[in-house]
Protein backbone atom coordinates (compact mmCIF):
# COMPACT_ATOMS: atom_id res chain seq x y z
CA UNK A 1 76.94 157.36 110.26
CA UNK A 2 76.04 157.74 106.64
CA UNK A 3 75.24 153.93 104.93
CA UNK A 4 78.00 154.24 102.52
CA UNK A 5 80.81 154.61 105.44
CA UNK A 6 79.27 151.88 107.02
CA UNK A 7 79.01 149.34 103.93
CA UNK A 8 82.40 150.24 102.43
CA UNK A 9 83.86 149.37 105.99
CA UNK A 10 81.99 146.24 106.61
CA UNK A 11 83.18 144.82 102.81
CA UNK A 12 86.99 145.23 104.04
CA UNK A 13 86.70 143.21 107.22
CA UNK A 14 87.97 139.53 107.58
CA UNK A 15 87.73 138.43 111.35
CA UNK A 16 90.58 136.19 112.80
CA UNK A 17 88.54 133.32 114.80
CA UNK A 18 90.38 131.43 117.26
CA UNK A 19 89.95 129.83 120.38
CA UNK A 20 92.44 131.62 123.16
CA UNK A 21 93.51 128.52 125.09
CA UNK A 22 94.78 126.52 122.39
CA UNK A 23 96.38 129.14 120.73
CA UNK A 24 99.36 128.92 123.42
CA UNK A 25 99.09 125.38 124.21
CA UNK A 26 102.43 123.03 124.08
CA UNK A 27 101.59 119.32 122.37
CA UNK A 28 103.98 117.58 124.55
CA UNK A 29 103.47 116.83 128.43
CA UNK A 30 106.64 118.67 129.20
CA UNK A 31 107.47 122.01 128.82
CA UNK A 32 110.09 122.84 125.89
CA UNK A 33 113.71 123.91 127.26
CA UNK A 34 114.41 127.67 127.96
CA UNK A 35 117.54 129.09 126.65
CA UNK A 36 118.59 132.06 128.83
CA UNK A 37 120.55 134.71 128.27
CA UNK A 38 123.54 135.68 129.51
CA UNK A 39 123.41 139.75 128.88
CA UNK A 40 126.47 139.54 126.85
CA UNK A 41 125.81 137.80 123.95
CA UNK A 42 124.42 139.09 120.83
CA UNK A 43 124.77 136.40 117.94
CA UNK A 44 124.51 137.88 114.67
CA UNK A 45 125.99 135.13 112.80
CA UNK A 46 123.11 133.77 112.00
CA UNK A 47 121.84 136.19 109.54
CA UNK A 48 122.50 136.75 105.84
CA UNK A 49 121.20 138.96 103.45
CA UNK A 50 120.48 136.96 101.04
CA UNK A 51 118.12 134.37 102.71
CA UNK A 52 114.72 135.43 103.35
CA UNK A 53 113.90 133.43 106.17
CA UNK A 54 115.50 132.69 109.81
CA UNK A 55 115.35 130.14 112.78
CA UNK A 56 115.87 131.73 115.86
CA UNK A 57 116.92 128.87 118.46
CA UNK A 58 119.04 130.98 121.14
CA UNK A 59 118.25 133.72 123.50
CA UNK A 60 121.61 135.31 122.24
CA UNK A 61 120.11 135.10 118.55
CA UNK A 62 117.31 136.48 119.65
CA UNK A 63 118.98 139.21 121.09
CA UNK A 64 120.90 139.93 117.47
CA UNK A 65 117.71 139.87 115.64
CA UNK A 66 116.91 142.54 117.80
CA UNK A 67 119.84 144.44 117.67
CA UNK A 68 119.81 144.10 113.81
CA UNK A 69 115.82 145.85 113.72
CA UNK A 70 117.16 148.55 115.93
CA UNK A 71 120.08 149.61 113.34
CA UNK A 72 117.67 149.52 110.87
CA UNK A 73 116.76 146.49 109.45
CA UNK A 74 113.23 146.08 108.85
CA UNK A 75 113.50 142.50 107.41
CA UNK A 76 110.56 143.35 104.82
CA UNK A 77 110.01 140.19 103.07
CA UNK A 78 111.57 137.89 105.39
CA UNK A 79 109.87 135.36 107.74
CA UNK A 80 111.40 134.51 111.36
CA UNK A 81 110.67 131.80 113.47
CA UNK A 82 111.37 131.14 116.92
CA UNK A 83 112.36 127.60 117.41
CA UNK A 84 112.44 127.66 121.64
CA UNK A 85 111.56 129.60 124.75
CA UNK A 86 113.52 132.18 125.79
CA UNK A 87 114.41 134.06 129.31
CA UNK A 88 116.02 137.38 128.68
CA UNK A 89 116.64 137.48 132.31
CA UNK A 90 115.69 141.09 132.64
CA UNK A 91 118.96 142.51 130.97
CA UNK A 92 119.01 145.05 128.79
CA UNK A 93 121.94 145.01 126.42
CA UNK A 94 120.32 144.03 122.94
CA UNK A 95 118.42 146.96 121.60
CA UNK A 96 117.52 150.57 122.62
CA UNK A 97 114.22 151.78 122.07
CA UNK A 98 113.21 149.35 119.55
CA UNK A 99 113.15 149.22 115.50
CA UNK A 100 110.56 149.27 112.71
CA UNK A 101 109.91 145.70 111.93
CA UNK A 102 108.20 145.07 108.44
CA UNK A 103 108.52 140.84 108.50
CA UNK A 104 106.63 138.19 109.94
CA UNK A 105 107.55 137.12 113.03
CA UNK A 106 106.10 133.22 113.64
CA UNK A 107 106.00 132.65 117.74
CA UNK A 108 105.76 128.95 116.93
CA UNK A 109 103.32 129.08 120.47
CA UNK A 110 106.58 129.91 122.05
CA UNK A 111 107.31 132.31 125.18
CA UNK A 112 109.76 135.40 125.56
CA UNK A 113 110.20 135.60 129.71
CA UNK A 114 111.30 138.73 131.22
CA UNK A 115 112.17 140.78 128.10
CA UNK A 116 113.73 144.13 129.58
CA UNK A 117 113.71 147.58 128.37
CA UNK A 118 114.63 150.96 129.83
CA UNK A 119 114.38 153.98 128.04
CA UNK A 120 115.64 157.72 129.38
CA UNK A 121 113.18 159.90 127.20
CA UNK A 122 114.88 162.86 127.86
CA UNK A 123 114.72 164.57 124.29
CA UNK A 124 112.29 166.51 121.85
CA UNK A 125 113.27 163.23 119.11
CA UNK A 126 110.39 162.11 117.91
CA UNK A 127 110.79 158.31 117.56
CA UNK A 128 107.84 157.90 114.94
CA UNK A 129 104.82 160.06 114.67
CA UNK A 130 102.01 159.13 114.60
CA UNK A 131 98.81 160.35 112.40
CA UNK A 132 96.71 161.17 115.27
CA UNK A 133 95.23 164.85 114.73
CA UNK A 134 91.70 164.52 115.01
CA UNK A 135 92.29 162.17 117.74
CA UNK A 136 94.25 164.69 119.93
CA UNK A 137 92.04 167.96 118.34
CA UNK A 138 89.19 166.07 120.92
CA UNK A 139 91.73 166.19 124.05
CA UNK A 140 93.77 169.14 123.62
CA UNK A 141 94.00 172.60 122.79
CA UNK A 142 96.84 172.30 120.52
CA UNK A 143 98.12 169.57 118.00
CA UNK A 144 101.11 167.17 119.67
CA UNK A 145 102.95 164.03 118.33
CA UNK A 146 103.90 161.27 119.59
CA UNK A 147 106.85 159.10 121.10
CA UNK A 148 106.66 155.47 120.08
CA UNK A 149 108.00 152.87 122.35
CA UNK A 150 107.27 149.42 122.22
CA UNK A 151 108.48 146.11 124.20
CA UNK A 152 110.10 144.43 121.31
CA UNK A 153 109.52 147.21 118.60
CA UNK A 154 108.58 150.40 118.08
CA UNK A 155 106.63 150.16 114.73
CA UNK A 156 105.34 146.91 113.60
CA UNK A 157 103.97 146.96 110.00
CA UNK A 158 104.30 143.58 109.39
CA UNK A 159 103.09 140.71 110.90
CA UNK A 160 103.65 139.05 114.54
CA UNK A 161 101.65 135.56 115.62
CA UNK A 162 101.32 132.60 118.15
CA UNK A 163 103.45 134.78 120.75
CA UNK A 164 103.67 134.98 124.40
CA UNK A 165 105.43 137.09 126.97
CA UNK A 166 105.70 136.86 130.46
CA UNK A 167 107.48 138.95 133.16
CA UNK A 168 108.49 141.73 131.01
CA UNK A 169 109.30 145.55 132.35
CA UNK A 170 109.14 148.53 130.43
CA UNK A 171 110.76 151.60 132.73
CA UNK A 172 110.40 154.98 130.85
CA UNK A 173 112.00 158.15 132.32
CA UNK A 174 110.04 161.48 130.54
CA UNK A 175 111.15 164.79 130.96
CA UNK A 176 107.90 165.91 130.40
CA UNK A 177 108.95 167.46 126.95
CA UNK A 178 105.65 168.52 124.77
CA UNK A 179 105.95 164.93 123.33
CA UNK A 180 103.34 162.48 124.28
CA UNK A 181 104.38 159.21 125.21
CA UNK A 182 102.54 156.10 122.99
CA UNK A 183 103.43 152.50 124.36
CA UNK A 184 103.25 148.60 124.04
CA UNK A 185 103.85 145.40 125.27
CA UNK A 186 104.65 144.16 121.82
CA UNK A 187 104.70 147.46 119.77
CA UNK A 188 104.08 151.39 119.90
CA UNK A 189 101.86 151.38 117.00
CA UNK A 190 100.98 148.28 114.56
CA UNK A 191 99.93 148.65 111.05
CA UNK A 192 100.38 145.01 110.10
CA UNK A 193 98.93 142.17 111.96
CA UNK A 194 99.23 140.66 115.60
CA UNK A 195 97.14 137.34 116.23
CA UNK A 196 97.33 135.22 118.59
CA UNK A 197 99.49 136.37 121.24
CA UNK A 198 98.93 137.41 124.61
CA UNK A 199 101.27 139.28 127.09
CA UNK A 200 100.80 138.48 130.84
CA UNK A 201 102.45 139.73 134.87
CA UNK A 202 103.96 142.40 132.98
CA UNK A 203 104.84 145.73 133.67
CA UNK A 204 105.00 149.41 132.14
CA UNK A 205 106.53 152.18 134.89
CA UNK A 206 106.91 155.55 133.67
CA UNK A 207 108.64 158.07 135.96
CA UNK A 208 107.53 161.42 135.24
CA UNK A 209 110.27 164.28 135.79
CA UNK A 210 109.89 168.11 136.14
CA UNK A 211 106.38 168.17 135.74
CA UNK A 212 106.80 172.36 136.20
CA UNK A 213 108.39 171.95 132.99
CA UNK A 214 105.24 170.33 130.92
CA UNK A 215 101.83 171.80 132.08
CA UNK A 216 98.83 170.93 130.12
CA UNK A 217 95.61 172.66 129.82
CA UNK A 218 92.77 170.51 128.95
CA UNK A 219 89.69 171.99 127.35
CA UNK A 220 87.25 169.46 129.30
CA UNK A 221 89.01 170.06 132.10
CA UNK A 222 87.56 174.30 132.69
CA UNK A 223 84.26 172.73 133.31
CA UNK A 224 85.12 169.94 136.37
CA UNK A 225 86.90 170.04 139.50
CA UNK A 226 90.17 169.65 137.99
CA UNK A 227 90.12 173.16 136.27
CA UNK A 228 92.68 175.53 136.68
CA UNK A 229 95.15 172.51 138.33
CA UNK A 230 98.27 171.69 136.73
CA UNK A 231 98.48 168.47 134.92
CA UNK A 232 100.72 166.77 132.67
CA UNK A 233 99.26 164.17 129.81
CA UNK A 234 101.64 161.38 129.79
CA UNK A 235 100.34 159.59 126.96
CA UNK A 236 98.90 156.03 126.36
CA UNK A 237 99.74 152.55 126.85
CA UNK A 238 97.88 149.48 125.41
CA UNK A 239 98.84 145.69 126.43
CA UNK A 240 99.23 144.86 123.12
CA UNK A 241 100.02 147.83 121.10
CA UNK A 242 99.84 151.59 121.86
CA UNK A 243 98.14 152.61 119.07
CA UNK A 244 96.64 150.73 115.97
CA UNK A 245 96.23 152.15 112.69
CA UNK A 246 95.08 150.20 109.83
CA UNK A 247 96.08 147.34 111.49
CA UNK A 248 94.46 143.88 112.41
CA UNK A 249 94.66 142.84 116.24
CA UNK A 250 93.23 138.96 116.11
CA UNK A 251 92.82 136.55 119.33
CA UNK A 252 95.15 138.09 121.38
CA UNK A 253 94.48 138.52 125.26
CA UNK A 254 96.57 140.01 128.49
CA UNK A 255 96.32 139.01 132.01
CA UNK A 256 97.76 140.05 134.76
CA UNK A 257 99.35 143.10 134.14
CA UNK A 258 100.95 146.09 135.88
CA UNK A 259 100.96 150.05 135.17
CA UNK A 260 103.04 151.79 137.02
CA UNK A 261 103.36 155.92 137.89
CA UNK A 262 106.26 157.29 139.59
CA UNK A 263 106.30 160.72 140.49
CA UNK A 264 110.18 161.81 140.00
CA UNK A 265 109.73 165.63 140.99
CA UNK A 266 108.97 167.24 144.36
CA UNK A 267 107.03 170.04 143.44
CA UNK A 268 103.31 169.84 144.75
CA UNK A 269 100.43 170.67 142.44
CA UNK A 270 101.53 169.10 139.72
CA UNK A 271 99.91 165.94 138.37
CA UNK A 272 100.21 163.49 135.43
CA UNK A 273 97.22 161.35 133.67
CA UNK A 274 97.80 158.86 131.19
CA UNK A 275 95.82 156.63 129.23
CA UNK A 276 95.96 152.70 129.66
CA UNK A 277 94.07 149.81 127.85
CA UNK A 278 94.24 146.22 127.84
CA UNK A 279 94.82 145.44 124.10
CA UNK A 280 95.34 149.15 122.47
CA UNK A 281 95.39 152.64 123.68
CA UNK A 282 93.90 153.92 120.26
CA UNK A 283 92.37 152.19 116.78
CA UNK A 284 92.04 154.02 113.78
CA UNK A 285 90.87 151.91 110.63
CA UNK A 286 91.55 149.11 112.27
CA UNK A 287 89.84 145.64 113.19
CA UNK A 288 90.26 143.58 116.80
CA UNK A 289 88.49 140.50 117.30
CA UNK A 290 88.33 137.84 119.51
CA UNK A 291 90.24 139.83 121.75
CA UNK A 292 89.91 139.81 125.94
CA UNK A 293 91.74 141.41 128.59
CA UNK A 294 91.39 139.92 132.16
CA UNK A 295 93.24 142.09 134.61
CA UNK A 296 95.17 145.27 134.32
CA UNK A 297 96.06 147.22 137.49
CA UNK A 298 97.54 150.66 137.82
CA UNK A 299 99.52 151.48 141.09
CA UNK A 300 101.39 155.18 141.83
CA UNK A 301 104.80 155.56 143.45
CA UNK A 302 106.95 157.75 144.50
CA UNK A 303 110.52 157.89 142.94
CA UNK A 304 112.15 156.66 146.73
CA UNK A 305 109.70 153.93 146.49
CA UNK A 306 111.45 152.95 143.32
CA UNK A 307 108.11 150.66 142.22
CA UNK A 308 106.19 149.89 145.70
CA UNK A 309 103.15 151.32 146.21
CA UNK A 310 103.54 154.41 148.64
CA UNK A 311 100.76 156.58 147.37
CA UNK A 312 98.82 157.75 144.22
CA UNK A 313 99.34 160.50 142.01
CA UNK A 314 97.21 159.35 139.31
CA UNK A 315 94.47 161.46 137.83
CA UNK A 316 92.17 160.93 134.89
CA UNK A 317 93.26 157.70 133.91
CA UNK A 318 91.13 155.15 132.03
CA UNK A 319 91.00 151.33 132.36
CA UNK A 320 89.72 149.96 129.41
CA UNK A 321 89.76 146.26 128.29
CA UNK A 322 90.07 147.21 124.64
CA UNK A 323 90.87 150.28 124.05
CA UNK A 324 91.11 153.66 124.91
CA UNK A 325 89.64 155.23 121.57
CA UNK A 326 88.33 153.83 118.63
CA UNK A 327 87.94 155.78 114.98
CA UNK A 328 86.19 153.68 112.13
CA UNK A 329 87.19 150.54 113.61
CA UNK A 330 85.45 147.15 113.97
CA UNK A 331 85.34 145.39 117.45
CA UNK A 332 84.16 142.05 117.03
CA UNK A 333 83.94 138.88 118.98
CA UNK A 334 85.77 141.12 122.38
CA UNK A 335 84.75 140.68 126.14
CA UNK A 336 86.35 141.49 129.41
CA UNK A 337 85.43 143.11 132.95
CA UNK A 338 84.96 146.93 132.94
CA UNK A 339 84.55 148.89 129.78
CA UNK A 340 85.39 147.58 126.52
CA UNK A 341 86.03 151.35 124.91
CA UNK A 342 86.37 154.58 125.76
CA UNK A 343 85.72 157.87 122.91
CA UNK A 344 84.76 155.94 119.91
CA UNK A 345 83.32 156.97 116.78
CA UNK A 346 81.92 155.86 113.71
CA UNK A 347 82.98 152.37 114.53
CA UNK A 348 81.13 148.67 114.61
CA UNK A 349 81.00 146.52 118.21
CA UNK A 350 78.98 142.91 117.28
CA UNK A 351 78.71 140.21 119.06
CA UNK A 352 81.09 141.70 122.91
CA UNK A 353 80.03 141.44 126.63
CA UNK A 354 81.38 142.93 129.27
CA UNK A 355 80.48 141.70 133.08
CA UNK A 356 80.95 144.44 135.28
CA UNK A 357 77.49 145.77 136.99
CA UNK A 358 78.55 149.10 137.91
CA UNK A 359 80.35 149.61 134.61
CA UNK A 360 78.81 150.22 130.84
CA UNK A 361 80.57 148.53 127.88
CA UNK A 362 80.76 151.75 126.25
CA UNK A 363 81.55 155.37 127.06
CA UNK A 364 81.49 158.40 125.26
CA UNK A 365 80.48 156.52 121.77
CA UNK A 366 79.55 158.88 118.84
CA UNK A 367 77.89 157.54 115.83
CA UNK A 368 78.46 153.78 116.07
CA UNK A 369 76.66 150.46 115.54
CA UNK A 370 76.35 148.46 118.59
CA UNK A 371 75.16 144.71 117.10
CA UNK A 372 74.30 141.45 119.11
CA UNK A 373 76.20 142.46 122.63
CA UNK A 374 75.12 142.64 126.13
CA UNK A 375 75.91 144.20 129.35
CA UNK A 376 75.71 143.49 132.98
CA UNK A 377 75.95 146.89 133.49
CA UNK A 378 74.37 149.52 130.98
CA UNK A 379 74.75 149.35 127.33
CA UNK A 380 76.60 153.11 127.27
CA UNK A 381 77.60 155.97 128.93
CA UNK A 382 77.46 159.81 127.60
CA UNK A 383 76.64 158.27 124.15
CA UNK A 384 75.15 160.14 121.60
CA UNK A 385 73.51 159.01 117.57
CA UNK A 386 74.57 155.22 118.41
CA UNK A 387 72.33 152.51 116.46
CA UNK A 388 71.67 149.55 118.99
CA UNK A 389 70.38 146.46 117.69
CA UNK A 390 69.72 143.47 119.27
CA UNK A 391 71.89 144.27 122.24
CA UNK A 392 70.88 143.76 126.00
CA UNK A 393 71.88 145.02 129.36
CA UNK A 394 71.15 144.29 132.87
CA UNK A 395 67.62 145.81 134.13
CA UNK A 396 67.46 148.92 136.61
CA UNK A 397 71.20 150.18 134.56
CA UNK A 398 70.95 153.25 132.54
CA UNK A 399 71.97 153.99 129.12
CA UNK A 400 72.81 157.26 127.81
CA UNK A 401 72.40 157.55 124.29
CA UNK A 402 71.26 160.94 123.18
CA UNK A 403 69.74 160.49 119.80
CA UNK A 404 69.67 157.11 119.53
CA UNK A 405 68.72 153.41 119.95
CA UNK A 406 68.20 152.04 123.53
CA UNK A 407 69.01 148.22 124.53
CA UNK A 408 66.84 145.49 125.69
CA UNK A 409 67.13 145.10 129.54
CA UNK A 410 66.70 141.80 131.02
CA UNK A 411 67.16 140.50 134.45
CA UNK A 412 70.40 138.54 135.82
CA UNK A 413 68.58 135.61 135.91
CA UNK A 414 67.35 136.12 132.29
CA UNK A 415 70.62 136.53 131.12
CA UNK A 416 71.94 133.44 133.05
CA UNK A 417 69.05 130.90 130.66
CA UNK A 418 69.74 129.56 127.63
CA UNK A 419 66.81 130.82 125.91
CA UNK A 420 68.82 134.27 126.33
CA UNK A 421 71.83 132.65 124.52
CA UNK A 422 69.81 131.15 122.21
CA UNK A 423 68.18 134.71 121.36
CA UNK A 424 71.68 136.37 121.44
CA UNK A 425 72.55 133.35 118.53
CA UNK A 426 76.49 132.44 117.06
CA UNK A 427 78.85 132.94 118.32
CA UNK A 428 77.57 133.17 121.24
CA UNK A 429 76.82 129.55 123.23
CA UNK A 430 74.87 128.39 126.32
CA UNK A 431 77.04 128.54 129.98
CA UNK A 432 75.63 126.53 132.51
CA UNK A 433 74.54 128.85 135.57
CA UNK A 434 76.46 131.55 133.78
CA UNK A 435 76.05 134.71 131.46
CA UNK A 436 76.58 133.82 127.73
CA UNK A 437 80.42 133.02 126.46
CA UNK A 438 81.69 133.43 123.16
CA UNK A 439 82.07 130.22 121.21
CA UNK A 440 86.09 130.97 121.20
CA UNK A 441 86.06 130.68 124.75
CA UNK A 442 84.54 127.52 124.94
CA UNK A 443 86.69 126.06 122.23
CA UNK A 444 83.99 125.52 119.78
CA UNK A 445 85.69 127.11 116.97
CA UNK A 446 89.04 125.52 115.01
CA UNK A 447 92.20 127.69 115.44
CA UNK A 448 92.53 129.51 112.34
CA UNK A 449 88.55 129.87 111.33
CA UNK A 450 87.54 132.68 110.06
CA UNK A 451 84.13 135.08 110.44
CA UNK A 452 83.24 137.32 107.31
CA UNK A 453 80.18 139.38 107.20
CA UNK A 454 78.29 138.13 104.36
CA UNK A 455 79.38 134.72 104.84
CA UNK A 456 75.43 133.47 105.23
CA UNK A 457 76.33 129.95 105.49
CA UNK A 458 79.86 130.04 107.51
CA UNK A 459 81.91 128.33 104.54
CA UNK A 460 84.92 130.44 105.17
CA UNK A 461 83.89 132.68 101.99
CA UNK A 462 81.40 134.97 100.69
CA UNK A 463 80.32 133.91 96.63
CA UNK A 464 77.22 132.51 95.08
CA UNK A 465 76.34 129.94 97.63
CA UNK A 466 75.71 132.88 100.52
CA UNK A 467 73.30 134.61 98.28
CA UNK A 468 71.77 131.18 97.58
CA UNK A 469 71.49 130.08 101.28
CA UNK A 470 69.92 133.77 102.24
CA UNK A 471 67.08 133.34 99.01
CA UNK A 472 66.15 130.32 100.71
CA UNK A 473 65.55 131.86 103.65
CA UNK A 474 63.84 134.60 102.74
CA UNK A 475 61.59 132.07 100.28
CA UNK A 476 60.94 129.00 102.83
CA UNK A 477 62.37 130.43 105.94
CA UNK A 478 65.29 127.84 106.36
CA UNK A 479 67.68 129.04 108.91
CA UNK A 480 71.36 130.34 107.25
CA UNK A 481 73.53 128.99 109.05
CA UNK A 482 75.01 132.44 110.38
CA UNK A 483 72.15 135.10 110.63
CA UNK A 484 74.62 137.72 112.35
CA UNK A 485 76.69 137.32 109.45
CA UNK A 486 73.70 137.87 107.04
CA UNK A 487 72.16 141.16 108.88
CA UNK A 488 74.16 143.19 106.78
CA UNK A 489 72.55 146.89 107.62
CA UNK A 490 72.37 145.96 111.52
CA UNK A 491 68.81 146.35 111.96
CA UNK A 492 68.33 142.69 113.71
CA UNK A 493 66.40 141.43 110.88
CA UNK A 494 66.96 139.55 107.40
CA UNK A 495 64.91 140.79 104.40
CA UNK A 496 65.31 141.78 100.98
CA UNK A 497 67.85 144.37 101.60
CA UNK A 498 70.29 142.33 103.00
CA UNK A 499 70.29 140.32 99.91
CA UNK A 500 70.96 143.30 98.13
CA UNK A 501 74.01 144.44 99.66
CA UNK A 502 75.01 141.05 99.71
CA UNK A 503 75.18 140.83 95.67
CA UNK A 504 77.08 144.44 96.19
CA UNK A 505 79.72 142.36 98.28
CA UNK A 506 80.20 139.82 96.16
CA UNK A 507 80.42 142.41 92.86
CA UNK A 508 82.99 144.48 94.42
């Protein structure tokens, strides 16, 4: 990665910072009242054209806010706020396949329970396209769009925060047209903002029909076992979003969550693979911090078995607590069990862990910086031209980085002393008889604080008094207050040239 792609994307990052729990904490001792809805009611009434923002305090409101984005308003310039806790008591009646929604949408730390949505995808309509190409030229022998389908919308390109949902069900019946499906728990694909939110014991099931009909050759696939078989690529689904472009995913988390196959033809041989992540399927120019994914699981069915588990027919599918793919993106602040990414390139990962011993944090990276992260399995897998600095991962693992840097390895027990988390530095803190945590899952760090490269001494902004606080360093050796902040070419150390892209910063 050429130093000028790297600088100019490090000067137009600002990190959300905020600590999960207390991002969907309630003040009071008891829980607030949840209005349910009856599946009949949708309550427009409340909306006029000429106000520019809303108080949503009834599931029926809620469900004519949503009926109003699917006709086509985007409510660009307008703020809503949910005022209460809704159950949408797994009816679908309100919307279709979901709007474009260019507002702000304030959760107010309030939950949506059992939103519903089933979609028969039985057409060639493209519901948005997405601007994928180079991302499917690496899959695929031939260029395909995408279907966007999202929980609440399709396209997001405004901003969404302090949300939760619980118990929702996507069910998506494909025809396997030469459309590729792209799905979300909140959105297809976000170009605005999501922060903290968090989707949890939710499920996607997508029932794949005539698979005869759809038969996909991959060019990876002529040199495995799986050459020559018939195979149909469903698509992607991430937690959060499906796919992220230019978009900002901040302190959002999901837990507990179900992906769901179901074969709907009877003809043998066929098979379908699909893509599945925790937080996005796919970033492109995008930023996600402070992110975390717990539990995801993936189950087959057959279409009898409606959504019981009678017997795989998955193949080639990819658990990922992140995401799926990652183009000149930033991952920052991130942990889960398994693999954080999957096919990235010419992105940033600083300061992420994953915990999984028999998995690496990374596979198939290309070109990246890997900063102040560690592994209890191996750094990467099938990487290639990756810059590691300062990173770690658990002795006897192997990482594969052809052309590149190669982490520190350090025993469990290493990893499990505070001299390690001390070494590792902010924002990572100490965890009794424990691997290092971040310092947003401990709680250390104010809702709403913000990291930003170049912020030397962690004053919310980058001016005068960073370049000051890094001269005294460099002259006396005082500790800034942030040195991961500071190391602003990733090479683990702070020296003369960090100062001087520093000044850059501040003059651009």
């Amino acid at each position: 990665m050429k130093k000028r792609k790297l600088f100019s994307l490090l000067c137009g990052v600002m990190l959300g910072f905020s600590c999960f729990s207390s991002g969907f904490a309630y003040a009071e001792d008891t829980e607030p009242e949840v209005s349910v809805w009856d599946g009949k009611n949708v309550d427009k009434t409340w909306y006029d054209d000429e106000e520019k923002e809303f108080h949503i305090t009834s599931a029926s409101q809620l469900a004519g806010f949503f009926s109003l984005v699917e006709a086509g308003n985007w409510f660009k310039n307008c703020t809503i706020y949910l005022d209460n806790d809704f159950d949408m008591n797994h009816i679908q009646n309100y919307a279709n396949i979901g709007g474009v929604f260019k507002g702000i949408l304030k959760g107010n730390h309030h939950t949506i329970f059992n939103y519903y949505r089933t979609i028969a995808h039985n057409s060639n309509k493209n519901f948005d396209q997405c601007s994928l190409e180079d991302y499917w030229s690496s899959y695929v022998d031939y260029s395909l769009t995408c279907d966007v389908i999202g929980g609440l919308f399709s396209t997001m390109e405004g901003e969404i925060s302090d949300l939760n949902l619980d118990g929702g069900c996507e069910i998506i019946d494909t025809n396997g047209s030469h459309h590729v499906l792209t799905v979300g728990g909140i959105c297809g694909v976000c170009r605005g903002t999501i922060k903290n939110c968090n989707i949890s014991n939710s499920t996607v099931a997508i029932r794949v029909n005539n698979l005869s009909k759809a038969t996909y050759s991959y060019t990876y696939l002529n040199s495995d076992n799986r050459a020559g078989r018939n195979e149909i690529f469903v698509g992607g689904i991430g937690c959060i979003t499906g796919c992220a472009e230019k978009a900002n995913i901040i302190s959002c988390s999901s837990s507990s969550n179900e992906i769901v196959y179901i074969k709907g033809s009877a003809e043998k041989n066929f098979y379908a693979s699909f893509d599945t992540a925790g937080i996005c399927w796919m970033a492109k120019d995008s930023t996600i911090s402070c992110c975390s994914c717990n539990y995801t699981d993936i189950k087959g069915a057959d279409n009898k078995a409606g959504l019981t588990t009678s017997g795989t027919y998955l193949t080639g599918s990819v658990v990922n607590t992140i995401a799926v793919g990652c183009r000149n993106s930033q991952v920052n602040c991130c942990y889960g069990y398994g693999s954080l990414c999957y096919d990235v390139s010419d992105s940033i990962f600083s300061a992420c862990y994953q915990t999984c011993s028999t998995q690496s944090m990374l596979n198939r990276a290309r070109n990246c910086v890997i900063i102040h992260t560690y592994s209890t399995g191996a750094t990467m897998n099938d990487g290639s031209k990756n810059r590691i600095v300062d990173s770690y991962c658990l002795a006897g693992s192997i990482t594969k980085n052809q052309g590149g840097g190669v982490p520190i390895t350090k025993s469990a027990v290493n990893m499990q002393k505070q001299e390690f988390a001390e070494r590792l530095g902010y924002p990572f803190v100490y965890s009794e008889n424990d691997y290092p945590k971040l310092a947003c899952e401990k709680g250390e760090i104010l809702e709403g604080k913000t990291i930003l490269f170049g912020d030397v001494n962690w004053d919310q902004k980058v001016d005068i008094e960073d370049i000051k606080a890094l001269e005294e360093f460099l002259l006396s050796g005082a500790d800034p207050a942030s040195k991961i902040l500071a190391d602003l070419d990733y090479n683990g150390k702070l020296n003369a040239i960090d100062l001087t892209l520093l000044k850059q910063m501040i003059i651009q």
